[in-house]
PDB file of N, CA and C in Angstrom:
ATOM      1  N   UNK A   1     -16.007 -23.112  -6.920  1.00  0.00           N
ATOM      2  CA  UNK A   1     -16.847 -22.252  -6.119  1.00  0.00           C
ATOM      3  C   UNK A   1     -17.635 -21.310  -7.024  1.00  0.00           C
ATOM      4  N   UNK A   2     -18.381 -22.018  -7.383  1.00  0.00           N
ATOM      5  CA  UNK A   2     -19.206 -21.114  -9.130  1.00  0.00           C
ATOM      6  C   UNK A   2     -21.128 -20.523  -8.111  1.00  0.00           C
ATOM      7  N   UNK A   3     -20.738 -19.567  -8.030  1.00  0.00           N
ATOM      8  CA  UNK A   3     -22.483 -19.246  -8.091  1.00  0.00           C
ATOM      9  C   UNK A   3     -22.736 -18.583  -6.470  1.00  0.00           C
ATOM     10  N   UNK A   4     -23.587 -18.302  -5.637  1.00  0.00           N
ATOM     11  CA  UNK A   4     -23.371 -18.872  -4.260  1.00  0.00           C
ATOM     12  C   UNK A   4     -23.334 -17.042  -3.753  1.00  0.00           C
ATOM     13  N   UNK A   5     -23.340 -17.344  -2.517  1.00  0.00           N
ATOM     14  CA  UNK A   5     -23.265 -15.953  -1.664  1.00  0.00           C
ATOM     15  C   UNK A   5     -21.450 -15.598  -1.555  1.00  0.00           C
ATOM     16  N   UNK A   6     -21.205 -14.679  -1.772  1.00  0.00           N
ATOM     17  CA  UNK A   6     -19.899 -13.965  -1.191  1.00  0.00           C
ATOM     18  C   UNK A   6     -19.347 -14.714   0.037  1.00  0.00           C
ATOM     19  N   UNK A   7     -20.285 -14.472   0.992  1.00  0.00           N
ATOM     20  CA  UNK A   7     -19.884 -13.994   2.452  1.00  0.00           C
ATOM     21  C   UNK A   7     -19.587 -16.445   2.923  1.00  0.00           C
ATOM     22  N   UNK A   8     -20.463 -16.813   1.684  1.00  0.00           N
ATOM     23  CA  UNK A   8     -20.176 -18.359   2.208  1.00  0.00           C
ATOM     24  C   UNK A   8     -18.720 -18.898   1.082  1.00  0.00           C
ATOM     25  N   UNK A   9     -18.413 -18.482   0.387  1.00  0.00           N
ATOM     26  CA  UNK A   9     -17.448 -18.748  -0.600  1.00  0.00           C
ATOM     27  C   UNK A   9     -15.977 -18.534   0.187  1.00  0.00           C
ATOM     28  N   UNK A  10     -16.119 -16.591   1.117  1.00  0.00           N
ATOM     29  CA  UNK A  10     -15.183 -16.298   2.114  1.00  0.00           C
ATOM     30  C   UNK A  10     -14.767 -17.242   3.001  1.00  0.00           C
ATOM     31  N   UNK A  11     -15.780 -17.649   4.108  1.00  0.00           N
ATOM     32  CA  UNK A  11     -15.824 -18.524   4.830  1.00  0.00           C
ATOM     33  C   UNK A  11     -14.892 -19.351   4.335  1.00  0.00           C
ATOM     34  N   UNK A  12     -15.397 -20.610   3.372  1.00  0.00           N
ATOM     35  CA  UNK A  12     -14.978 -21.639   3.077  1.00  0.00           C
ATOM     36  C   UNK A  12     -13.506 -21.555   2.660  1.00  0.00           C
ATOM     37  N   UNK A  13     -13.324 -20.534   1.987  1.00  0.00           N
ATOM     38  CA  UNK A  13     -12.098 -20.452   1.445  1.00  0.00           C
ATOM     39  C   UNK A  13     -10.861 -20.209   2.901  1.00  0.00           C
ATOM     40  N   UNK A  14     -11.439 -19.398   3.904  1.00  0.00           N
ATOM     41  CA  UNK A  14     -10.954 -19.055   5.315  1.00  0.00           C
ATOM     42  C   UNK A  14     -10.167 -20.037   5.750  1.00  0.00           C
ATOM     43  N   UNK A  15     -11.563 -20.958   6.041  1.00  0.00           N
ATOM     44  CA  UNK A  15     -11.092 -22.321   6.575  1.00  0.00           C
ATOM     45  C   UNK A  15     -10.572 -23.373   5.980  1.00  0.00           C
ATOM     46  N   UNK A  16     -10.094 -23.127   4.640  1.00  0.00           N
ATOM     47  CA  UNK A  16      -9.225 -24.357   3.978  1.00  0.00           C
ATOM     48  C   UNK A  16      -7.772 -23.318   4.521  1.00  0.00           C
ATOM     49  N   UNK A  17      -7.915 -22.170   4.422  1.00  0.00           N
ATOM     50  CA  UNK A  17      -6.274 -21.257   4.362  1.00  0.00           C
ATOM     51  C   UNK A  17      -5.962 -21.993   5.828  1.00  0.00           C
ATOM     52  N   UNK A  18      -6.779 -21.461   7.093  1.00  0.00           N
ATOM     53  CA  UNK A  18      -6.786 -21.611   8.246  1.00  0.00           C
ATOM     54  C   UNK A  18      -6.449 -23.203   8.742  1.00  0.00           C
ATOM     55  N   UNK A  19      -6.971 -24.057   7.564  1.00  0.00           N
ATOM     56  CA  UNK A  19      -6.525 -25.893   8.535  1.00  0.00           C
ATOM     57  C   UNK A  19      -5.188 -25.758   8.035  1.00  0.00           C
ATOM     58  N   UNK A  20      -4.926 -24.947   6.444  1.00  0.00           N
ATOM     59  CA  UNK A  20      -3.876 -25.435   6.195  1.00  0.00           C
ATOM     60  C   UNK A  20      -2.353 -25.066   6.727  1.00  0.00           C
ATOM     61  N   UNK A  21      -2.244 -23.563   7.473  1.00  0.00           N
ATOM     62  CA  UNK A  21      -1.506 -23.310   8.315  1.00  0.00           C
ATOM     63  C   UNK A  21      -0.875 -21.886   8.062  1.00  0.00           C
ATOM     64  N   UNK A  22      -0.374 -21.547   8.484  1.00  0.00           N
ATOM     65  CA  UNK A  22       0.945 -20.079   7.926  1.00  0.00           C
ATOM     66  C   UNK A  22       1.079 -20.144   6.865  1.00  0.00           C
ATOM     67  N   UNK A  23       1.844 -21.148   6.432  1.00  0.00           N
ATOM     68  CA  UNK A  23       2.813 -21.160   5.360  1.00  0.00           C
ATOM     69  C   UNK A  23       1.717 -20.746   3.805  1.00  0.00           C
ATOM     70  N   UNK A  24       0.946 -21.446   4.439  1.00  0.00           N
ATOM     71  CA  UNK A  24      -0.244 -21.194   3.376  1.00  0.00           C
ATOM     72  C   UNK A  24      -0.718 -20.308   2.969  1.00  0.00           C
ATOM     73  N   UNK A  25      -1.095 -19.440   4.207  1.00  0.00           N
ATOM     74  CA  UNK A  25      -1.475 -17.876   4.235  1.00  0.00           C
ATOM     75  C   UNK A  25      -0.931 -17.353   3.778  1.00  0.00           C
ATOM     76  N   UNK A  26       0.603 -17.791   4.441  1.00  0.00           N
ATOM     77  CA  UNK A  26       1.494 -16.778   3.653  1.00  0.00           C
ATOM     78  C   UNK A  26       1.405 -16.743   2.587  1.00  0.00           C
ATOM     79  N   UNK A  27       2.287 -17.609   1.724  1.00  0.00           N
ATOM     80  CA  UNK A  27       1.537 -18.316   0.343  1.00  0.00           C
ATOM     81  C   UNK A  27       0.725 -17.442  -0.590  1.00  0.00           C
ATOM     82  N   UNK A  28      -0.612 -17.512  -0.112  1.00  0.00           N
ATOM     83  CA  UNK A  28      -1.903 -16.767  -0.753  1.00  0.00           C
ATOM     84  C   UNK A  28      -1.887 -15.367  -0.472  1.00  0.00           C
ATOM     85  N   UNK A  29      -1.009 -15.109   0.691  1.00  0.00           N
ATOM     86  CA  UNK A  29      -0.956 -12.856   0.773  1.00  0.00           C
ATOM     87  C   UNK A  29      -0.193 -12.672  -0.482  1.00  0.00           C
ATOM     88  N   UNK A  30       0.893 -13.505  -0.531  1.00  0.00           N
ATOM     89  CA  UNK A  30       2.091 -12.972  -1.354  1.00  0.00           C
ATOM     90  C   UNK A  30       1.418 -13.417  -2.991  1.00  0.00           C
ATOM     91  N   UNK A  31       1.522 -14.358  -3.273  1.00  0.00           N
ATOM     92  CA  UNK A  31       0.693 -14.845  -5.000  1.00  0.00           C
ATOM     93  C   UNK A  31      -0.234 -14.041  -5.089  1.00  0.00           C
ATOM     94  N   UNK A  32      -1.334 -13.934  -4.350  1.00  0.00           N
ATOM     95  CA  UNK A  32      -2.869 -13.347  -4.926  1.00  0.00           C
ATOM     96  C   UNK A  32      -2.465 -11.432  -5.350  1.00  0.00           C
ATOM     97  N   UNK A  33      -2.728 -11.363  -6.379  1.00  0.00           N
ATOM     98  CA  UNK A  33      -2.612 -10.257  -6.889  1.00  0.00           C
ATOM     99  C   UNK A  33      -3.740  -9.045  -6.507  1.00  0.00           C
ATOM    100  N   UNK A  34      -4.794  -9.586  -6.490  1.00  0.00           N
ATOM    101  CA  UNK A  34      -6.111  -8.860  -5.852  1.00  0.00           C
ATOM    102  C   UNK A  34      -5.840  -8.577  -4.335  1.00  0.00           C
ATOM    103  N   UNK A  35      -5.470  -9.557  -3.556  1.00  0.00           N
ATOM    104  CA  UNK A  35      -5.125  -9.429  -1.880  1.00  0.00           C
ATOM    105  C   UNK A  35      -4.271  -8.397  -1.894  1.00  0.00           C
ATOM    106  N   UNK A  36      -3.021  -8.050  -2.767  1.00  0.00           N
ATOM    107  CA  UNK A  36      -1.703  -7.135  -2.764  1.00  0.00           C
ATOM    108  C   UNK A  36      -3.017  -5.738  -3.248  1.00  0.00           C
ATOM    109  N   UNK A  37      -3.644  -5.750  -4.079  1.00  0.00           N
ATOM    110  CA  UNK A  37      -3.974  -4.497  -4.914  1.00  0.00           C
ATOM    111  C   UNK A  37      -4.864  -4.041  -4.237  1.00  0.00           C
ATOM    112  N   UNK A  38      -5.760  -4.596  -3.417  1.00  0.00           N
ATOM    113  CA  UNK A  38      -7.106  -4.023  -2.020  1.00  0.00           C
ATOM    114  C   UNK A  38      -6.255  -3.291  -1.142  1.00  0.00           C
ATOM    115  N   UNK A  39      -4.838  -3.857  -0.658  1.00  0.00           N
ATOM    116  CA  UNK A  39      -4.466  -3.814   0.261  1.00  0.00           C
ATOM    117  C   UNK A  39      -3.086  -2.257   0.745  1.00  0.00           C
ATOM    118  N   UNK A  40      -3.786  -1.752  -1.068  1.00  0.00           N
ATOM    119  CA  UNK A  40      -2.731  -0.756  -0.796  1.00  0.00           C
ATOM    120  C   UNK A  40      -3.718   0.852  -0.786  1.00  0.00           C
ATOM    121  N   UNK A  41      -3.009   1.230  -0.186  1.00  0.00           N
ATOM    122  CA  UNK A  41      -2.921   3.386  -0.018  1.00  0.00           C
ATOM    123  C   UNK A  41      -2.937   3.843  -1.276  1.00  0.00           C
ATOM    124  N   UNK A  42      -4.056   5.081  -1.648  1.00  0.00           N
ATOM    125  CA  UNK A  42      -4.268   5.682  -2.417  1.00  0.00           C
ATOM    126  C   UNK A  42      -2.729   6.536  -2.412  1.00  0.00           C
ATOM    127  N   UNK A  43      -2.608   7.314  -3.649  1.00  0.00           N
ATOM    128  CA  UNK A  43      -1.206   8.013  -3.702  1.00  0.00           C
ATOM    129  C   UNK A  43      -1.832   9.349  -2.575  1.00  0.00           C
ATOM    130  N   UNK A  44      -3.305   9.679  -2.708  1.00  0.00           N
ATOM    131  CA  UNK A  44      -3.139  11.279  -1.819  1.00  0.00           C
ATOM    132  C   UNK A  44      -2.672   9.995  -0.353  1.00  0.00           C
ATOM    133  N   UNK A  45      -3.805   9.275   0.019  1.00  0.00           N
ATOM    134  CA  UNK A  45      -3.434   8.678   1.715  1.00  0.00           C
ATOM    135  C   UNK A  45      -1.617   8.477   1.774  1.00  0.00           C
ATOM    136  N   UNK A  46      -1.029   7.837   0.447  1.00  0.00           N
ATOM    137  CA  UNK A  46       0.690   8.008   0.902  1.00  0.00           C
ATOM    138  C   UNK A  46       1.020   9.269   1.102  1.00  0.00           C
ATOM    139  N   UNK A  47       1.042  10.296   0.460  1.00  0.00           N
ATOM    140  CA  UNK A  47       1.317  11.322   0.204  1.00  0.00           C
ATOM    141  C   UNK A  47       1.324  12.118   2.147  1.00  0.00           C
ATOM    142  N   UNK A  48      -0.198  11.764   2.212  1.00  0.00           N
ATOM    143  CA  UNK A  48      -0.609  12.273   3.535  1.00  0.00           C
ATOM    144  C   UNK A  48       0.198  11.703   5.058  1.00  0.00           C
ATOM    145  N   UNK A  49       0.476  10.290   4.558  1.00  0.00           N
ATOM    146  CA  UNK A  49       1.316   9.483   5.671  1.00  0.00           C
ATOM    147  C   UNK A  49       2.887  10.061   5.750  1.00  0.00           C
ATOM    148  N   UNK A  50       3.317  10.500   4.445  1.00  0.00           N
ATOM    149  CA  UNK A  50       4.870  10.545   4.365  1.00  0.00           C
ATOM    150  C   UNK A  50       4.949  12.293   5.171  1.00  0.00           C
ATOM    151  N   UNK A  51       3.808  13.015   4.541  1.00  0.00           N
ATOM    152  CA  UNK A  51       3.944  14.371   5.495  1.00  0.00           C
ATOM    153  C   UNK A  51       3.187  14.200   6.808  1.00  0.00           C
ATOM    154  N   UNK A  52       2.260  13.429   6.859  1.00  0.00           N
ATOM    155  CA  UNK A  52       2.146  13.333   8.506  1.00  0.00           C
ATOM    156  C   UNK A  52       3.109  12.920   9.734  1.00  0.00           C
ATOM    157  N   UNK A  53       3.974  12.197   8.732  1.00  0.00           N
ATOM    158  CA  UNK A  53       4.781  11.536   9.611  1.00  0.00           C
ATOM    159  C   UNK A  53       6.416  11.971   9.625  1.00  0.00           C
ATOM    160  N   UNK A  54       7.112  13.225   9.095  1.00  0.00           N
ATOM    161  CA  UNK A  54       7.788  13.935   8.707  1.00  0.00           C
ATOM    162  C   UNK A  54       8.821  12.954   8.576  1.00  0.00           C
ATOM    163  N   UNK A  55       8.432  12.335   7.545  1.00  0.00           N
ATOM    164  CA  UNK A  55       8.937  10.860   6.897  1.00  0.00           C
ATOM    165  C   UNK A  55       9.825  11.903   5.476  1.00  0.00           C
ATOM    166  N   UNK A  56      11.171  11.699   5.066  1.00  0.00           N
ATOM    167  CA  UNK A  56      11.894  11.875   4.252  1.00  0.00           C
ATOM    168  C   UNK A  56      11.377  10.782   2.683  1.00  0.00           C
ATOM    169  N   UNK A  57      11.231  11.147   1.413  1.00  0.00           N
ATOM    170  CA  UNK A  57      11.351  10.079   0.578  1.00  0.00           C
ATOM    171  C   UNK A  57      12.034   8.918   0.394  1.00  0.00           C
ATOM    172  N   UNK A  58      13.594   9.356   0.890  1.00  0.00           N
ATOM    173  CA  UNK A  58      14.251   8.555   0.640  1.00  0.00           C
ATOM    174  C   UNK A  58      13.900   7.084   1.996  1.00  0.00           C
ATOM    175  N   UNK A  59      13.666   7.642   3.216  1.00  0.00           N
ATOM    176  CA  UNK A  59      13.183   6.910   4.395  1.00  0.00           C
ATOM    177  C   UNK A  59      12.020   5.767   3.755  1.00  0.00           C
ATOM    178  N   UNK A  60      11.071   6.820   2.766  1.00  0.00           N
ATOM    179  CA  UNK A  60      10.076   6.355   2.303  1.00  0.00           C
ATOM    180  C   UNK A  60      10.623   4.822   1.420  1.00  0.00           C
ATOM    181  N   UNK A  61      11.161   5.007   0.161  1.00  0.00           N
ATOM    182  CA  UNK A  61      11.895   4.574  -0.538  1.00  0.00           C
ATOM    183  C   UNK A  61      12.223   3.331   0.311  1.00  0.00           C
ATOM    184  N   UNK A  62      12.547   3.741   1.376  1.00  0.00           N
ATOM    185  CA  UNK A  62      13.824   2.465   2.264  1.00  0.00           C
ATOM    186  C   UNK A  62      12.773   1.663   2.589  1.00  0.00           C
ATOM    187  N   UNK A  63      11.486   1.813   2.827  1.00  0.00           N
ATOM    188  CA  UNK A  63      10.404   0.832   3.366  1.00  0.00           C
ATOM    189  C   UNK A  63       9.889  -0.086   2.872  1.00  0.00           C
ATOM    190  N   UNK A  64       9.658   1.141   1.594  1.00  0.00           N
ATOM    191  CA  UNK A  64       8.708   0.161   0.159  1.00  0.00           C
ATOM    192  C   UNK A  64       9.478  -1.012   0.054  1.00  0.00           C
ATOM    193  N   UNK A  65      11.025  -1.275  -0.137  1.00  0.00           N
ATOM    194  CA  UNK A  65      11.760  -2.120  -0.410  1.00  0.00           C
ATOM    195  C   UNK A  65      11.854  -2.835   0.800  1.00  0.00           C
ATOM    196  N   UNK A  66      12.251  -2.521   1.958  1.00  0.00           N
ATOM    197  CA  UNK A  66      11.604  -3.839   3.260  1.00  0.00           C
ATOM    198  C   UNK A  66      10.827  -4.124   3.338  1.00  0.00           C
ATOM    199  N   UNK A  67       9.601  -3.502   3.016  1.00  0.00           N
ATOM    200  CA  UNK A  67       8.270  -4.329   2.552  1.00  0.00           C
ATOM    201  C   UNK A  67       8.263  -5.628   1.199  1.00  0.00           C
ATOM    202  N   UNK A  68       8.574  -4.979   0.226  1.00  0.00           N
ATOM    203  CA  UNK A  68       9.002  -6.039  -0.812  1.00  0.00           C
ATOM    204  C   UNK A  68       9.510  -7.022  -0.613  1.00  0.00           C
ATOM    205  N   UNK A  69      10.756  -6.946   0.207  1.00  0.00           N
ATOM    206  CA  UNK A  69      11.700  -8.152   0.296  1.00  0.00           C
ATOM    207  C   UNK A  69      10.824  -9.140   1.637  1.00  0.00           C
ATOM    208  N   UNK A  70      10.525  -8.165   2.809  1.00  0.00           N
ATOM    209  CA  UNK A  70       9.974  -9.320   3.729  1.00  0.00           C
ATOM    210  C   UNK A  70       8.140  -9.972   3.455  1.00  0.00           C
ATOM    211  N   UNK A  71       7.489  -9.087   2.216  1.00  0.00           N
ATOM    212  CA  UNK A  71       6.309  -9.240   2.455  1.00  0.00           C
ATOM    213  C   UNK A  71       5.686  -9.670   1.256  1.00  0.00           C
ATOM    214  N   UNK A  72       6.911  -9.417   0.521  1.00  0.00           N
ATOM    215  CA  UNK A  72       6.428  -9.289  -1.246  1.00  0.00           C
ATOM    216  C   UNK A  72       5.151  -8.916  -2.010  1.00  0.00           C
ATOM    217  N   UNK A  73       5.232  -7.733  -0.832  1.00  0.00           N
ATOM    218  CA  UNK A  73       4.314  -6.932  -1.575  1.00  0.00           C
ATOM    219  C   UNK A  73       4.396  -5.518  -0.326  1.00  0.00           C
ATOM    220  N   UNK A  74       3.943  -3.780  -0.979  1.00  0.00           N
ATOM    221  CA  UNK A  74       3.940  -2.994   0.090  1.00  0.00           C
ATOM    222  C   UNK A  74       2.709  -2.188  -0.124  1.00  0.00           C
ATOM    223  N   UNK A  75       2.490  -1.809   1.024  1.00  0.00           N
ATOM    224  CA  UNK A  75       0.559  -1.234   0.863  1.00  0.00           C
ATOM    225  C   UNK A  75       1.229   0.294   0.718  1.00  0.00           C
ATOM    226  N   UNK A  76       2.062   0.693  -0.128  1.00  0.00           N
ATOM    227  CA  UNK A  76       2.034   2.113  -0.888  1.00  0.00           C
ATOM    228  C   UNK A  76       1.900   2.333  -2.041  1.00  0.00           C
ATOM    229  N   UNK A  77       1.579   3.534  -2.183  1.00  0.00           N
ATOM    230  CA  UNK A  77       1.577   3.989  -3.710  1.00  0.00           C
ATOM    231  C   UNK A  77       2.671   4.263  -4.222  1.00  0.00           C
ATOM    232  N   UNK A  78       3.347   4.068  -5.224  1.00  0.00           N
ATOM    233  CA  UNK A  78       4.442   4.192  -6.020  1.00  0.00           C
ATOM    234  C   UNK A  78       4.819   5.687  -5.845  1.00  0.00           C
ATOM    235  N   UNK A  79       6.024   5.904  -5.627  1.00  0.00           N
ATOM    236  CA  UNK A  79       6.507   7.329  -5.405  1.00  0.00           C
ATOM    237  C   UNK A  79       5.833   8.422  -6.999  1.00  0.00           C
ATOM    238  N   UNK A  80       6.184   7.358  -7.833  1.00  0.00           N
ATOM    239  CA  UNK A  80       5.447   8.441  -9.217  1.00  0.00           C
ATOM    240  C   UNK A  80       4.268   8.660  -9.035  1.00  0.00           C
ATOM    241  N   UNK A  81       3.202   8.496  -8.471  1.00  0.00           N
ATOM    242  CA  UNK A  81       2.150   8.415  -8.349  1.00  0.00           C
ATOM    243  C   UNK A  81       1.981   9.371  -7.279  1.00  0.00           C
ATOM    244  N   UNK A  82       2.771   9.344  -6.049  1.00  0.00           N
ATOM    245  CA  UNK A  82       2.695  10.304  -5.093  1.00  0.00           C
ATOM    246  C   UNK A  82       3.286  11.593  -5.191  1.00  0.00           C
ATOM    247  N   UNK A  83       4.415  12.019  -6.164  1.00  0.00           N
ATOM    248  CA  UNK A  83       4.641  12.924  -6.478  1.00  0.00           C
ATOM    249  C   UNK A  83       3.736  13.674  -7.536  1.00  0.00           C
ATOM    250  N   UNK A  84       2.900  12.868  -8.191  1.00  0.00           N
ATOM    251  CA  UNK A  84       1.738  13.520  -8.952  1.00  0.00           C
ATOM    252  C   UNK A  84       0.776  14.161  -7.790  1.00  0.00           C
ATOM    253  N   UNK A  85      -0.012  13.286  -7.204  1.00  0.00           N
ATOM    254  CA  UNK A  85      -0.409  13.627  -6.131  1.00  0.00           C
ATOM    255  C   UNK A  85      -0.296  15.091  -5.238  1.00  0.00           C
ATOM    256  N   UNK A  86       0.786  14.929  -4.919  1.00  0.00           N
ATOM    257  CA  UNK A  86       1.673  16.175  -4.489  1.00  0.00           C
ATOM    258  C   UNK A  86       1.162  17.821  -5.700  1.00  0.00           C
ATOM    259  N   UNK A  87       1.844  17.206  -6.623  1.00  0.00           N
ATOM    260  CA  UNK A  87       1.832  18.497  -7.836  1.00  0.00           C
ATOM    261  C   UNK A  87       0.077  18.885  -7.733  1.00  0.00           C
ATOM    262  N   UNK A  88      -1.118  17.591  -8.232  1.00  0.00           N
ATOM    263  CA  UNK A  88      -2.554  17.900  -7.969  1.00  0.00           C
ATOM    264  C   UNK A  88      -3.359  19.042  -6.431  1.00  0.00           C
ATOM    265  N   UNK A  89      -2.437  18.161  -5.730  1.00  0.00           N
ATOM    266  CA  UNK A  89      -3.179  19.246  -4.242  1.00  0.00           C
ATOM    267  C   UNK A  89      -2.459  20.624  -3.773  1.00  0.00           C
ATOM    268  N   UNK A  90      -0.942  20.564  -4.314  1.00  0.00           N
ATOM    269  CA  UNK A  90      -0.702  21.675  -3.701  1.00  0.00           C
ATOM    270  C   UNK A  90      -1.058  22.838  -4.440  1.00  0.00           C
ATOM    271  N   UNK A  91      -0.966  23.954  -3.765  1.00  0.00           N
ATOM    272  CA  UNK A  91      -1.610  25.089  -4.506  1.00  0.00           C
ATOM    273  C   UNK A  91      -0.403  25.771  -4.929  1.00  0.00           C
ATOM    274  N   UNK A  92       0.825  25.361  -4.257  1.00  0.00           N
ATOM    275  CA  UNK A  92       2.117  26.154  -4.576  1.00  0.00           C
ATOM    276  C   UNK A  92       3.152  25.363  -5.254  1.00  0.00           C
ATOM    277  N   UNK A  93       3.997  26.183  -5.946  1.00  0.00           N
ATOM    278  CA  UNK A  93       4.965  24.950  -6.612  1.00  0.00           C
ATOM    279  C   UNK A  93       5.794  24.431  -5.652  1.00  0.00           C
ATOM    280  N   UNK A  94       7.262  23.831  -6.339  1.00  0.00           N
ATOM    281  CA  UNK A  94       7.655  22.732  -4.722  1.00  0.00           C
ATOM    282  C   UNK A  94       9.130  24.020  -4.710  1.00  0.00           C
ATOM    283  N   UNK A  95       9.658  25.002  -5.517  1.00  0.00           N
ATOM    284  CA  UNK A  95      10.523  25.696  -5.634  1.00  0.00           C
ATOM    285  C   UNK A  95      10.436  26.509  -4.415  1.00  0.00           C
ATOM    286  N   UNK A  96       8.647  27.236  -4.301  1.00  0.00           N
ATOM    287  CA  UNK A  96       8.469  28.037  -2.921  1.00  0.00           C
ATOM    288  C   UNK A  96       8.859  27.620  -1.648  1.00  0.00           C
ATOM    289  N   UNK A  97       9.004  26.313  -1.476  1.00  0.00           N
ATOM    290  CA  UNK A  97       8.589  25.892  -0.523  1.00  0.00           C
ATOM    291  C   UNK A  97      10.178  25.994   0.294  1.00  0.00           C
ATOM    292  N   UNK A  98      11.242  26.387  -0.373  1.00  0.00           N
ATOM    293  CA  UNK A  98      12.369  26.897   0.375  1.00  0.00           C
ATOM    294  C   UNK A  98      12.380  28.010   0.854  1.00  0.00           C
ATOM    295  N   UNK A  99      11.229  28.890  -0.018  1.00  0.00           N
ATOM    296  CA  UNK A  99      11.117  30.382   1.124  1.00  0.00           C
ATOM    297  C   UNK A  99      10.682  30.624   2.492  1.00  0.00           C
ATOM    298  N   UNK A 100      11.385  31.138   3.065  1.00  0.00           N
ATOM    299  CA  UNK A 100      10.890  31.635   4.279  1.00  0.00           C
ATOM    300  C   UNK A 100       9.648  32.675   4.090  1.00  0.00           C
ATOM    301  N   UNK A 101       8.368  32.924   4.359  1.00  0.00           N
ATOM    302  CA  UNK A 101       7.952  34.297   4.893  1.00  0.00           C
ATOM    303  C   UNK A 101       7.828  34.332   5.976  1.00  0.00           C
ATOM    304  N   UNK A 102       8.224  35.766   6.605  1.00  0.00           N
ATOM    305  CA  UNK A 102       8.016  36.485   7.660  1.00  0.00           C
ATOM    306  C   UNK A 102       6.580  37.127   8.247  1.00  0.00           C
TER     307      UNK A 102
END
C-alpha cells in the first residue's frame, strides 16, 4: 500500500480486518503498537479522570492491569507520569493536602 490517499489505504485495510472477522481485529488492536499508542490519555487527562472520579491509585493500579490482561493494552498514562503531572499543576505540595482550613 505504497503512495495513495490516507482515507483509501483506511478503507481497504477496514475491509480486509472486517471480511476477516474478530479474531482478527482483535489480533491487530492488540500487536499494532501505533493503535495501543493513539489510543491512550495524556498523564494531565489520567490525572483528571482518577480525581474526577474519586478513583483511589491503588483502584487505579487495579485497572491498568485488567486492562492489560483482558485487552493487552490500557488507554492510561503510566502512574509515573501521572504523578509528575500532579507535582506540574498543583500549586500546593501533596503534604498540605492533609490540612484542614477553617
Amino acid at each position: 500500500m505504497s503512495g495513495g490517499n490516507v482515507k483509501v489505504k483506511t478503507s481497504i485495510l477496514s475491509n480486509v480486518i472486517d471480511t476477516q472477522g474478530a479474531d482478527v481485529a482483535e489480533g491487530v488492536a492488540k500487536d499494532s503498537t501505533e493503535l495501543q499508542r493513539t489510543n491512550k490519555l495524556s498523564k494531565e487527562q489520567t490525572a483528571a479522570l482518577i480525581s474526577g472520579s474519586n478513583m483511589s491509585d491503588y483502584q487505579v493500579r487495579q485497572l491498568r492491569t485488567a486492562c492489560n490482561k483482558e485487552l493487552g493494552n490500557n488507554p492510561f498514562a503510566s502512574a509515573r507520569k501521572v504523578a509528575q503531572a500532579r507535582n506540574e499543576i498543583l500549586p500546593i505540595s501533596r503534604e498540605d493536602w492533609e490540612t484542614t482550613y477553617v
